[in-house]
C-alpha atoms as a PDB file:
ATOM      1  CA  UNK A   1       0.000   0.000   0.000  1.00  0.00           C
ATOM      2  CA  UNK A   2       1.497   3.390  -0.432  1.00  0.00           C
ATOM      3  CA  UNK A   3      -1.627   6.191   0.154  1.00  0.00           C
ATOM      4  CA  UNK A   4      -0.768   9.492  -1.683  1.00  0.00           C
ATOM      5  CA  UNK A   5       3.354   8.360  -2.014  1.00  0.00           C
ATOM      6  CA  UNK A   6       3.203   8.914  -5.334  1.00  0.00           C
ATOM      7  CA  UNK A   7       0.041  10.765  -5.908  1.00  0.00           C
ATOM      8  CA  UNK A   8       0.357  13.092  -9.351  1.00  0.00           C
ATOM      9  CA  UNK A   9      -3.326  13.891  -9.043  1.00  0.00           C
ATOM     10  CA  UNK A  10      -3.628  15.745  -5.834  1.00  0.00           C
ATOM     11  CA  UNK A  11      -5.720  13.067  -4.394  1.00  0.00           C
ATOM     12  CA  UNK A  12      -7.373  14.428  -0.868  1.00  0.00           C
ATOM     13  CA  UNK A  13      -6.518  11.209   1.177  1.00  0.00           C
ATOM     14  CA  UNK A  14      -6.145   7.830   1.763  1.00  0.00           C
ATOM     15  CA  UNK A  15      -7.060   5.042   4.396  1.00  0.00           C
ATOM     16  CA  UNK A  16      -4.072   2.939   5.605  1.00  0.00           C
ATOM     17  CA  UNK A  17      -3.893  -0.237   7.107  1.00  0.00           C
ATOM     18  CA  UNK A  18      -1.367   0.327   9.940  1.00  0.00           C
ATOM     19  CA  UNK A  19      -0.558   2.265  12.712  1.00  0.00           C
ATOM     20  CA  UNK A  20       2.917   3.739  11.154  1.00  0.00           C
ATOM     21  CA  UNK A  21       3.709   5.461   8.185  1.00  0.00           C
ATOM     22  CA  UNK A  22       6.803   7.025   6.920  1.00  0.00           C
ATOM     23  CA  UNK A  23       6.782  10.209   3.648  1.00  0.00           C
ATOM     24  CA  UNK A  24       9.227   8.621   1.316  1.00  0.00           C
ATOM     25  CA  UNK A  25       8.285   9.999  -2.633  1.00  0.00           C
ATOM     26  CA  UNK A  26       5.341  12.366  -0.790  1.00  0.00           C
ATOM     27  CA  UNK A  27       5.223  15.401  -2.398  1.00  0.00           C
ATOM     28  CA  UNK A  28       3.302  17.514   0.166  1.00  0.00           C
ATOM     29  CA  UNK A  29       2.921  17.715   3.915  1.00  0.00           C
ATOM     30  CA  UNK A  30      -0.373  15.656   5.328  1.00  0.00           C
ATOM     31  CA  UNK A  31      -2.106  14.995   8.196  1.00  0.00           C
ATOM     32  CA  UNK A  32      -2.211  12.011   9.874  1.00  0.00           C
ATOM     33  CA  UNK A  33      -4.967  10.590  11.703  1.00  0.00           C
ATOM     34  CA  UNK A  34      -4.611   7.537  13.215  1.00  0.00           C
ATOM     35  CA  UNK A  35      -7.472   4.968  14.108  1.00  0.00           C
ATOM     36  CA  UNK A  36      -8.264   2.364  15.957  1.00  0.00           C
ATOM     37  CA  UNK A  37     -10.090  -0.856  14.644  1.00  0.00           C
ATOM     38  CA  UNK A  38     -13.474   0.870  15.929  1.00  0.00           C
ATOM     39  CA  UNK A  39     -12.390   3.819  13.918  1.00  0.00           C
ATOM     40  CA  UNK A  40     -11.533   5.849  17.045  1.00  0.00           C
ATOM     41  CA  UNK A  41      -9.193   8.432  16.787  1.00  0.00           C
ATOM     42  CA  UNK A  42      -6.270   7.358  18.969  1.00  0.00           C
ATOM     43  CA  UNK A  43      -3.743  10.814  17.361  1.00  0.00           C
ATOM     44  CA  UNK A  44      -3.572  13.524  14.789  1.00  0.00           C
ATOM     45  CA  UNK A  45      -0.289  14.127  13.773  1.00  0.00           C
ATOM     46  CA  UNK A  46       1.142  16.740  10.582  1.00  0.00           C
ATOM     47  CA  UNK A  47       4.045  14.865   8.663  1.00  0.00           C
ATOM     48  CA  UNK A  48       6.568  16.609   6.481  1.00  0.00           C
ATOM     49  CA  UNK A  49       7.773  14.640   3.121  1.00  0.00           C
ATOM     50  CA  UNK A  50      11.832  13.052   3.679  1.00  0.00           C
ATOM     51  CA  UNK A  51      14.137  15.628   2.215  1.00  0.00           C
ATOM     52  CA  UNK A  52      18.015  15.281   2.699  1.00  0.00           C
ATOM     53  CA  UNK A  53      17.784  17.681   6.309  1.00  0.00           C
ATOM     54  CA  UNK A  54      17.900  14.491   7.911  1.00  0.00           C
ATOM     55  CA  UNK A  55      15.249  15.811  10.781  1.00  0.00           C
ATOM     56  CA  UNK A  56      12.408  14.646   8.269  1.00  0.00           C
ATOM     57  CA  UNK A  57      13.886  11.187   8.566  1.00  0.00           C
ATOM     58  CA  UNK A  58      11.660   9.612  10.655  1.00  0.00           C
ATOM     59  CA  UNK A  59       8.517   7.811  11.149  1.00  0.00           C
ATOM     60  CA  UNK A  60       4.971   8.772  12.296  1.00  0.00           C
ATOM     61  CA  UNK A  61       3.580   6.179  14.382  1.00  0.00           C
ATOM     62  CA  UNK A  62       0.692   5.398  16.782  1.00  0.00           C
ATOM     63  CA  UNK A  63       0.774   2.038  18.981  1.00  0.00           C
ATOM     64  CA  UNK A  64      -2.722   1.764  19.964  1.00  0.00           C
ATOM     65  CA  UNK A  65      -4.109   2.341  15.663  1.00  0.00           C
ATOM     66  CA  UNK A  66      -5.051  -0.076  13.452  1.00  0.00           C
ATOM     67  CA  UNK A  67      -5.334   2.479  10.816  1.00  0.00           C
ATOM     68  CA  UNK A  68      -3.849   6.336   9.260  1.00  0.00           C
ATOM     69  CA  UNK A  69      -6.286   8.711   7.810  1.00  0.00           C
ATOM     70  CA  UNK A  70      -4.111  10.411   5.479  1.00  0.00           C
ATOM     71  CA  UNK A  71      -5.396  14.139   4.908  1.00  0.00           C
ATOM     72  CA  UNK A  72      -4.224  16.492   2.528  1.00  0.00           C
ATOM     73  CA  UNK A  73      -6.061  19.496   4.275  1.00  0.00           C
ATOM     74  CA  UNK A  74      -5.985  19.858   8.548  1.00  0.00           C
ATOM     75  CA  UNK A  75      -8.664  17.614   9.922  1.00  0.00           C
ATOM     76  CA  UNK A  76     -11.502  18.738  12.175  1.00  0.00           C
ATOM     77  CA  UNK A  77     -10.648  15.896  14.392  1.00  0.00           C
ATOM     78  CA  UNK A  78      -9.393  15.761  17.842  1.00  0.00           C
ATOM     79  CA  UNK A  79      -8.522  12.328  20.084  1.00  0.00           C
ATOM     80  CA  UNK A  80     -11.440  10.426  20.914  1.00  0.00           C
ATOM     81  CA  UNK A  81     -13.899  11.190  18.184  1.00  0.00           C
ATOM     82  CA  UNK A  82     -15.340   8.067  16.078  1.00  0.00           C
ATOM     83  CA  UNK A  83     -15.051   8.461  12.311  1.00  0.00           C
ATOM     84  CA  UNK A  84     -17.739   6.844   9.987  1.00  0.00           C
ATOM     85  CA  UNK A  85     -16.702   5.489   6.857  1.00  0.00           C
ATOM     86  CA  UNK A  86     -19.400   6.029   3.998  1.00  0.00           C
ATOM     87  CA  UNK A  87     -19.813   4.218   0.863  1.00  0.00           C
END
């Protein structure tokens, strides 16, 4: 799976299995919203794109999610909050 890594067409976001996610080949900054398997929100975290400053090495990560939101635009989300997924 690899959510917007890669995205050319400016997607909005993706749903991610996992509860980690790193920004190699992402061309923009994102939100992250992680989930858990009730589609809680466990974290909201903003993750910059790997560049060669090697403080944007690292990964974004959430113990207690099952899943990662990822958001193009700054969520209106806070810990807590259930998320409904619609068809």
């Amino acid at each position: 799976m690899h959510g917007l890594m890669f995205d050319s067409l400016n997607h909005d976001g993706a749903l991610i299995l996992g509860g980690s996610i790193w920004m190699p080949f992402v061309k923009k900054p994102l939100h992250l919203v992680f989930l858990s398997k009730e589609l809680t929100v466990t974290s909201v975290q903003y993750a910059v794109p790997i560049t060669l400053n090697p403080t944007t090495w690292k990964t974004y990560s959430d113990k207690n999610a099952k899943y990662c939101l990822e958001l193009a635009r700054k969520p209106k989300l806070a810990q807590g909050m259930r998320i409904k997924i619609l068809p």
